[in-house]
N, C-alpha and C. Protein backbone atom coordinates (compact mmCIF):
# COMPACT_ATOMS: atom_id res chain seq x y z
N UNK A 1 -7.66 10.09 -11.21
CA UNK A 1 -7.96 9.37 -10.01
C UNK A 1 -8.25 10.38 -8.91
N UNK A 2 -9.16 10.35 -8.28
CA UNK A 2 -9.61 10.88 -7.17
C UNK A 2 -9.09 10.14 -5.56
N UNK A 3 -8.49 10.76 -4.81
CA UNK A 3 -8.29 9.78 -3.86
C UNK A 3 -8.82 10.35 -2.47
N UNK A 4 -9.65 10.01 -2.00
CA UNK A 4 -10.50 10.70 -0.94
C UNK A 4 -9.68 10.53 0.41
N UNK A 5 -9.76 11.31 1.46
CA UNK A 5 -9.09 11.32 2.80
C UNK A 5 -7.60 11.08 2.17
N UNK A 6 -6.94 11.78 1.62
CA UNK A 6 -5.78 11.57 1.46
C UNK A 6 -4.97 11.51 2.31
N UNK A 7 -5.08 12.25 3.49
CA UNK A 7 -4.26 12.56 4.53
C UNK A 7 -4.08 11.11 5.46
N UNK A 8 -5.52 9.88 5.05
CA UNK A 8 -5.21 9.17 5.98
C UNK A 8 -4.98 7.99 4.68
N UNK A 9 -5.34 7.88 3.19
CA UNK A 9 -4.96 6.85 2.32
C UNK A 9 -3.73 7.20 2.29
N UNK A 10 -2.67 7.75 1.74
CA UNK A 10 -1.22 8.31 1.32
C UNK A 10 -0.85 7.54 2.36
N UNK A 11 -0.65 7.45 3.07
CA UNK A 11 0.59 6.78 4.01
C UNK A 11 -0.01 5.19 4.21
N UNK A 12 -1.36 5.00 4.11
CA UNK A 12 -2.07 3.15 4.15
C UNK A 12 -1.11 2.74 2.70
N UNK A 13 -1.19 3.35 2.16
CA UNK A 13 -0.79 3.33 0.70
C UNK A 13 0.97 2.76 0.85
N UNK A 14 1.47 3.62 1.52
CA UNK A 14 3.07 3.71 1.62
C UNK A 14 3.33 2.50 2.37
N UNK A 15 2.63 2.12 3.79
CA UNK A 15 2.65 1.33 4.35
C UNK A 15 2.35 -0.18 4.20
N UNK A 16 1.08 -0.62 3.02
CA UNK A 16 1.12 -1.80 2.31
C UNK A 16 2.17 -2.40 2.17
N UNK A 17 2.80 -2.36 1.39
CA UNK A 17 4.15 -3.14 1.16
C UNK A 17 4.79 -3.57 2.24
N UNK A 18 5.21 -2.80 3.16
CA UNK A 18 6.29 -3.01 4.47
C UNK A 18 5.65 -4.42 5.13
N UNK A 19 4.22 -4.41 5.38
CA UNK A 19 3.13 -4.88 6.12
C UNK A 19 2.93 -6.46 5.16
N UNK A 20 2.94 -6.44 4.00
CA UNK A 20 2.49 -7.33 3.61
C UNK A 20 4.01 -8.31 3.33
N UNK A 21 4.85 -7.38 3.16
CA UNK A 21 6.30 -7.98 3.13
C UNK A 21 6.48 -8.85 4.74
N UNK A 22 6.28 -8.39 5.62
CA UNK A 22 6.69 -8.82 7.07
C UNK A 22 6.05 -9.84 7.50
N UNK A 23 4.71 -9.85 6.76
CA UNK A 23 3.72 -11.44 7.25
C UNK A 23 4.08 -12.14 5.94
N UNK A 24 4.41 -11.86 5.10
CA UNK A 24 4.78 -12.66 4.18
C UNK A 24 6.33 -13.84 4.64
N UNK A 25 7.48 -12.66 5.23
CA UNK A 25 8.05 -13.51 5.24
C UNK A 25 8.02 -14.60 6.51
N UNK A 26 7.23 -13.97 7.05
CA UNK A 26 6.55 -15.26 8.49
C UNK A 26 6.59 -16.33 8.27
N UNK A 27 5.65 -16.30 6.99
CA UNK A 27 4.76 -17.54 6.32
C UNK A 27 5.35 -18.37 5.79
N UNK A 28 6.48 -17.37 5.15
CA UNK A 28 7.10 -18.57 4.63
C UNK A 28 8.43 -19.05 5.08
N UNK A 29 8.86 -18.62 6.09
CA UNK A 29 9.66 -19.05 6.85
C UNK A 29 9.16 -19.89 7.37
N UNK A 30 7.89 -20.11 8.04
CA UNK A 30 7.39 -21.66 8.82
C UNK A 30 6.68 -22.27 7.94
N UNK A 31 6.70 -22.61 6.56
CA UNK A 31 6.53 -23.14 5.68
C UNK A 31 5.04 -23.15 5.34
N UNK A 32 4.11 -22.10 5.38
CA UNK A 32 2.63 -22.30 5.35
C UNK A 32 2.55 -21.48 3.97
N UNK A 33 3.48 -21.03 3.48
CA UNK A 33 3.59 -20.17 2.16
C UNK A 33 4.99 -20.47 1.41
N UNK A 34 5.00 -21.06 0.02
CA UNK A 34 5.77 -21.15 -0.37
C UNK A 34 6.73 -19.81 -0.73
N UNK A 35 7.76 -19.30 -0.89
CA UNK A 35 8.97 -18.59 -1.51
C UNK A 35 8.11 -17.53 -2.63
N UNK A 36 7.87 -18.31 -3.24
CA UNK A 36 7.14 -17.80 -4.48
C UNK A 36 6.44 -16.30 -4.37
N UNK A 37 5.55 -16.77 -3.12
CA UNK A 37 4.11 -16.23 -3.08
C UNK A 37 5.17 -14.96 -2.56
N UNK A 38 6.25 -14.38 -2.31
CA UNK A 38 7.15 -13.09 -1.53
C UNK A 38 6.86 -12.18 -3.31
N UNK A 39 6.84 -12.92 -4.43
CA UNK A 39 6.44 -12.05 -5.53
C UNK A 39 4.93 -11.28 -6.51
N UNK A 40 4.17 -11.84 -4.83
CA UNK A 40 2.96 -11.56 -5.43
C UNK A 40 2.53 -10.50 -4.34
N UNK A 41 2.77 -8.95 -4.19
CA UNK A 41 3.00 -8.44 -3.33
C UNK A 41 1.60 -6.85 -3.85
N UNK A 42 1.76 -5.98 -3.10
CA UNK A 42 1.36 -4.60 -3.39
C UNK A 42 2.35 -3.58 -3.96
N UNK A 43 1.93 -2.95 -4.80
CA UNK A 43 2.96 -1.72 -5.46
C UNK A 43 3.51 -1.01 -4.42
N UNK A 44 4.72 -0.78 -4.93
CA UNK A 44 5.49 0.01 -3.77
C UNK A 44 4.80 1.32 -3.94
N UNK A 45 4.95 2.89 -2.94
CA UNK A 45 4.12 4.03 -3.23
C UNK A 45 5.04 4.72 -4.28
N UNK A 46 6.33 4.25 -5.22
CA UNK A 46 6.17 4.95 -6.29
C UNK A 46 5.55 4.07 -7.88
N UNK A 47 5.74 3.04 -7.49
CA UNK A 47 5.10 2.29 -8.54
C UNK A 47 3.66 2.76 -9.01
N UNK A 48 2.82 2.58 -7.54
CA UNK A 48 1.96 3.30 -7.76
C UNK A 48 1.60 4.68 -7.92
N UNK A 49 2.24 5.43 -7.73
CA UNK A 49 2.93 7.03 -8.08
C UNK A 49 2.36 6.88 -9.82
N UNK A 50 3.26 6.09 -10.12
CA UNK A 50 3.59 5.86 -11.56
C UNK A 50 2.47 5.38 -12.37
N UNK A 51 1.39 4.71 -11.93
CA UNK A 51 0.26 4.55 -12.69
C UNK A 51 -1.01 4.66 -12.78
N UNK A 52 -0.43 6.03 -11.81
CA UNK A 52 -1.87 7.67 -12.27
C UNK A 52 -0.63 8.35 -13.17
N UNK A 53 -1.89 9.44 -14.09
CA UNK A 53 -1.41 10.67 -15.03
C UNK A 53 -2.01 11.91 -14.36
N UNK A 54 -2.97 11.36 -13.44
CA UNK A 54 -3.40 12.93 -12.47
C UNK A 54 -4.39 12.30 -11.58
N UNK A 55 -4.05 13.04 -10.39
CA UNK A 55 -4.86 12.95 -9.34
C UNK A 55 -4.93 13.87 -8.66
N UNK A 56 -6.48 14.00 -8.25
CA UNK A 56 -7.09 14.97 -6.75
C UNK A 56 -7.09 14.69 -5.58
N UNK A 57 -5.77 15.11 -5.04
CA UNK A 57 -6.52 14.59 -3.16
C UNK A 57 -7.44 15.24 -2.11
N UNK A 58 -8.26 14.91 -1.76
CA UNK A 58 -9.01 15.27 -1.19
C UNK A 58 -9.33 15.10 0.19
N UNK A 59 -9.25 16.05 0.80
CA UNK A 59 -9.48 15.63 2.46
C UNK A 59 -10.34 16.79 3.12
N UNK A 60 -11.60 16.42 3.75
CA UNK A 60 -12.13 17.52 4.52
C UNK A 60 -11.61 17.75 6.14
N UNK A 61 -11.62 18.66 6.16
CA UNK A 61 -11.43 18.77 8.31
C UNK A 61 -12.58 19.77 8.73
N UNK A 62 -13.05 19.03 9.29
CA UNK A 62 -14.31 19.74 9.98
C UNK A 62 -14.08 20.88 11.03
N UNK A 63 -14.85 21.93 11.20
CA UNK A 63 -14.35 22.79 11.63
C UNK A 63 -15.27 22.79 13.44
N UNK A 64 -14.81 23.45 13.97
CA UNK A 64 -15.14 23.12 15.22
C UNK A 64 -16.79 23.90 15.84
């Protein structure tokens, strides 16, 4: 897996979960989402850790 701009995917990555957990439980606290739907979520960042066998990160910084 190649993962480009790592410096700014790696942490979008880490941050999914927290984000999708917090409007999730909004939703379904005012009943517009059932209970359920709290198990249909994004990999946590080691889950997904866990299903690469190798990866390149890649990030350019431009020089001035």
């Amino acid at each position: 897996m190649v993962i480009d701009e790592s410096h700014v995917t790696m942490p979008q990555i880490r941050g999914m979960w927290k984000g999708d957990r917090t409007r999730k439980e909004t939703l379904v606290e005012h009943g517009f989402r059932l209970p359920a739907a709290m198990d249909n979520r994004p990999l946590y960042h080691e889950e997904f850790e866990g299903k690469i066998s190798q990866v390149i990160f890649m990030s350019a910084t431009p020089a001035d």
